[in-house]
Protein backbone atom coordinates (compact mmCIF):
# COMPACT_ATOMS: atom_id res chain seq x y z
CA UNK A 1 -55.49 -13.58 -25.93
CA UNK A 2 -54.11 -14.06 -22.29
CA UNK A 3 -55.25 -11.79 -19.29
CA UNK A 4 -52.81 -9.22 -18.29
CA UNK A 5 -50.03 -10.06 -15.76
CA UNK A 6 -50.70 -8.52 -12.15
CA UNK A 7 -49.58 -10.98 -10.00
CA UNK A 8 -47.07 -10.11 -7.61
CA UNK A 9 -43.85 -11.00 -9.91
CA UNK A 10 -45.13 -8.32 -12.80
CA UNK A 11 -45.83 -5.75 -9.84
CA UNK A 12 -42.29 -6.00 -8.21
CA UNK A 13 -40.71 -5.84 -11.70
CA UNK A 14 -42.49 -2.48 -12.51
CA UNK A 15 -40.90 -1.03 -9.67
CA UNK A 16 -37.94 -2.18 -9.27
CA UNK A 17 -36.97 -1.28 -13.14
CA UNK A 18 -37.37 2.51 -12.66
CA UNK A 19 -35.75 2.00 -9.14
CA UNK A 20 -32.74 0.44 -10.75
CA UNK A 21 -32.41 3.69 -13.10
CA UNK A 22 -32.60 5.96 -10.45
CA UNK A 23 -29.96 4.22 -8.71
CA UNK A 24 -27.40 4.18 -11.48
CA UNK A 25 -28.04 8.04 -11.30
CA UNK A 26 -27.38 8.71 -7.85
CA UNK A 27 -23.99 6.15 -8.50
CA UNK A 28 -23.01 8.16 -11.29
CA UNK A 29 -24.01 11.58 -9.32
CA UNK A 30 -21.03 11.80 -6.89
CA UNK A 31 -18.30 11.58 -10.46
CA UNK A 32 -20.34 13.73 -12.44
CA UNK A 33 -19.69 16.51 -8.76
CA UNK A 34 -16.47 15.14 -8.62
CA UNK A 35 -15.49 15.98 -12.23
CA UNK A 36 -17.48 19.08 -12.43
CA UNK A 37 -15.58 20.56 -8.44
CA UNK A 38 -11.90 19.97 -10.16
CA UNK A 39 -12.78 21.39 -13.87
CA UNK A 40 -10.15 22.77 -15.30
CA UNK A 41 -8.04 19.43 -15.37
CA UNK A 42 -4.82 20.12 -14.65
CA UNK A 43 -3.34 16.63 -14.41
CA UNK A 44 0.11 18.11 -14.82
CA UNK A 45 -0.16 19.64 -11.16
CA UNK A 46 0.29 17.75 -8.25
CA UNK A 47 -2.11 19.98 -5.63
CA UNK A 48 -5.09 19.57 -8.24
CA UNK A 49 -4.00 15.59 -8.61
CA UNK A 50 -4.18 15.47 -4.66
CA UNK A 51 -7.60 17.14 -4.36
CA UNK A 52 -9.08 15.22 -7.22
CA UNK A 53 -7.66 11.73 -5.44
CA UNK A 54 -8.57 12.77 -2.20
CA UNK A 55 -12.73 13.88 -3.59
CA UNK A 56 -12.54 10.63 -5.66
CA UNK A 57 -11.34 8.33 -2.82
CA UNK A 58 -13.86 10.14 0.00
CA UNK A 59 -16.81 9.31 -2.97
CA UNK A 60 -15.86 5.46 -3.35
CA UNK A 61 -17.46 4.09 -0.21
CA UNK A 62 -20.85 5.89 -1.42
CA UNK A 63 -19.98 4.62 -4.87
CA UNK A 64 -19.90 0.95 -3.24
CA UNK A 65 -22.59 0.86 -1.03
CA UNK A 66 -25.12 2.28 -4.30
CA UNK A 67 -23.62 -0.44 -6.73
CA UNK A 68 -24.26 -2.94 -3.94
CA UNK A 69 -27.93 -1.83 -3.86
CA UNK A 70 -28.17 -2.07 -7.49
CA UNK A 71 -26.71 -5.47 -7.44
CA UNK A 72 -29.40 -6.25 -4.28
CA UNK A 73 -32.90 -4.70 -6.54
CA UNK A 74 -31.22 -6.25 -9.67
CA UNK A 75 -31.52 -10.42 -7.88
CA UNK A 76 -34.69 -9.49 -6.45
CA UNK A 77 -35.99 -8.18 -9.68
CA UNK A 78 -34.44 -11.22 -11.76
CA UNK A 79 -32.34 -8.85 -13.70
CA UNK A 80 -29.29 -10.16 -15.08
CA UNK A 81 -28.15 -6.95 -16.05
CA UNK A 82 -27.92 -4.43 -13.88
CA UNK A 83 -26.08 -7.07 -11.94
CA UNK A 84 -23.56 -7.57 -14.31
CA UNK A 85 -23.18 -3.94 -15.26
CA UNK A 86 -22.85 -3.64 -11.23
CA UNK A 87 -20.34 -6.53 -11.18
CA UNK A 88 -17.90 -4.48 -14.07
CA UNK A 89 -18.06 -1.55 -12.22
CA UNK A 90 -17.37 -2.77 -8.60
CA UNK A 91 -14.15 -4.36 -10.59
CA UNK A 92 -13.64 -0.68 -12.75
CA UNK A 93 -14.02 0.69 -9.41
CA UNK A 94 -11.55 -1.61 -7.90
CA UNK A 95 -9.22 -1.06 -10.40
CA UNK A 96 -9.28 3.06 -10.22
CA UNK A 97 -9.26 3.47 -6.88
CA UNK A 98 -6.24 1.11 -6.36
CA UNK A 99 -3.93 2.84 -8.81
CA UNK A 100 -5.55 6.52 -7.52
CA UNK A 101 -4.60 5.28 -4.35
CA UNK A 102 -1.15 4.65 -4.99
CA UNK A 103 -1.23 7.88 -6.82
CA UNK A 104 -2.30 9.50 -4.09
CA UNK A 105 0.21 8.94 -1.89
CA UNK A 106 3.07 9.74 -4.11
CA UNK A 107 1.67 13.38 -4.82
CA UNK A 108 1.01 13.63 -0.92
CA UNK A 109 4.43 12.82 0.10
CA UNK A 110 5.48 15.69 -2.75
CA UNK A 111 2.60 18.29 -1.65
CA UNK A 112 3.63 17.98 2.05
CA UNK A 113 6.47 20.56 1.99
CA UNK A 114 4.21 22.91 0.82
CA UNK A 115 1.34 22.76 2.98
CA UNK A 116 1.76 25.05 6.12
CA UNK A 117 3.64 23.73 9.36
CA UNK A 118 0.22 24.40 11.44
CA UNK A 119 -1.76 22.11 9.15
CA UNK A 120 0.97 19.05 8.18
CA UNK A 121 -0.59 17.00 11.10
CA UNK A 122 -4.28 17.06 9.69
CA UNK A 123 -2.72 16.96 6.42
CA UNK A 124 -0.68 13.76 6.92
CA UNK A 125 -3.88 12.17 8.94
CA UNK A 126 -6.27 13.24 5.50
CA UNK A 127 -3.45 11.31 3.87
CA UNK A 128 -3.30 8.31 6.06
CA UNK A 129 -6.75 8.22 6.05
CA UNK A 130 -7.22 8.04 2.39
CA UNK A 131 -4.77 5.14 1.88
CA UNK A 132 -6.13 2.84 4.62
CA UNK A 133 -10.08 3.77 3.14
CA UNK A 134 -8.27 2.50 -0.65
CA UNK A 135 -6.44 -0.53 1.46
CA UNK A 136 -9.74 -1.59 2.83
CA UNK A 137 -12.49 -0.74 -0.09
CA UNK A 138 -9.96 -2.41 -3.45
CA UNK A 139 -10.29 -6.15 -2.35
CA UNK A 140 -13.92 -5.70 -1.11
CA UNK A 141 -14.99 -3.91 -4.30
CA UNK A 142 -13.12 -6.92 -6.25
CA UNK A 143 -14.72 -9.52 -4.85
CA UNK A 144 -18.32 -7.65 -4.91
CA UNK A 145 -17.74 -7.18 -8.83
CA UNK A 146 -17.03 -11.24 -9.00
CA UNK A 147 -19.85 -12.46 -7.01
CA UNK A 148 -22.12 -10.17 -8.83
CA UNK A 149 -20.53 -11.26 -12.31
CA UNK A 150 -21.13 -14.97 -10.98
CA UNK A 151 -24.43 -14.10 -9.82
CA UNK A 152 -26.04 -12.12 -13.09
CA UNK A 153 -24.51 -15.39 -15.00
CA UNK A 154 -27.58 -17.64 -16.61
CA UNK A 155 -28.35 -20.40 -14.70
CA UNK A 156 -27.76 -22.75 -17.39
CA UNK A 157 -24.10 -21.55 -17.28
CA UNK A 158 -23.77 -22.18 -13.79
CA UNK A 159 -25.28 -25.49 -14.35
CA UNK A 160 -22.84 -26.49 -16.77
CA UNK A 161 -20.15 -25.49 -14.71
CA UNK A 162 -20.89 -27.34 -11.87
CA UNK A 163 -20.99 -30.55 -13.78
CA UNK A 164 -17.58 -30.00 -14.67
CA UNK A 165 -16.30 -29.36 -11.05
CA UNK A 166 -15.89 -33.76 -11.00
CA UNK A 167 -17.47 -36.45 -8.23
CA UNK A 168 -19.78 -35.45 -5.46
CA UNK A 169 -19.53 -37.12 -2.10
CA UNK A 170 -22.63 -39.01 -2.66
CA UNK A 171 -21.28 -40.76 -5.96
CA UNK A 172 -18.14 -41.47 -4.28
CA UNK A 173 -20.31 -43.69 -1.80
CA UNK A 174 -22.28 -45.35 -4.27
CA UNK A 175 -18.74 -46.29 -6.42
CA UNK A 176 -17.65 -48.48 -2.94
CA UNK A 177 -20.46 -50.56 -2.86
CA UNK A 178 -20.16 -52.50 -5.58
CA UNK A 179 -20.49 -56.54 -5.34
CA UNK A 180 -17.34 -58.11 -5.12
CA UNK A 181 -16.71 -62.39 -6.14
């Protein structure tokens, strides 16, 4: 029978675990207020489309900077998956924000002649704001979700893979100095 495992390794993995779970809580807490602020859905309306957009796109940067976290306690905990579930959802994330985005601007262009003439400046500058937050977050969010799914890969995958990526610069040298008659 072997002694119990206390070293330093088993200690970091019993807290990061329950760390881990509270963080895909607080990531999933700002969609479950998001979905629960905008209830009834009324997807056919274009001011409840712009508010839901507009809640959605002001949560994403939180969104990010939790599943970036996760991804962070998931390496230092040696825990392939939370990084890949982190990696799909920086990409789902990615994804949903660029088409809300777009979405967004569309229904703001058609809500602007209703909104009153005293508030179309802050209006259009909510607006403007939201599409440049999208234009910056969609390619970072991307290429989070890819080095994480790269990252929570095994390492004999990896290994593999960078056998298969041809000569390195070493072997090259050794190839020249053959003996020549």
């Amino acid at each position: 029978m072997t002694a119990p495992a206390t070293g330093p390794r088993h200690l970091s993995q019993l807290a990061i675990r329950p760390l881990i779970a509270l963080l895909v809580l607080a990531v999933l807490q700002p969609l479950i207020a998001i979905t629960t602020t905008v209830t009834p859905f009324a997807m056919g309306e274009a001011t409840w489309r712009v508010r839901f957009f507009t809640l959605l796109l002001g949560a994403a940067p939180q969104l990010g900077v939790g599943l970036v976290v996760l991804t962070a306690l998931g390496l230092l905990g040696g825990l392939r998956r939370p990084v890949r579930f982190a990696g799909f959802a920086f990409i789902t994330l990615g994804v949903i924000i660029a088409v809300v985005a777009i979405l967004n601007l569309l229904d703001s262009l058609q809500v602007r002649s209703l909104v009153a003439q005293d508030r179309i400046r802050a209006f259009e500058l909510n607006a403007a704001q939201t599409i440049i937050v999208g234009l910056v977050l969609v390619p970072l969010l991307i290429w989070a979700g890819f080095r994480a799914l790269d990252a929570g890969r095994p390492d004999e995958i990896k290994d593999e893979e960078r056998g298969k990526r041809g000569l390195v610069m070493g072997d090259l040298a050794g190839a020249d100095s053959g003996k020549k008659k």
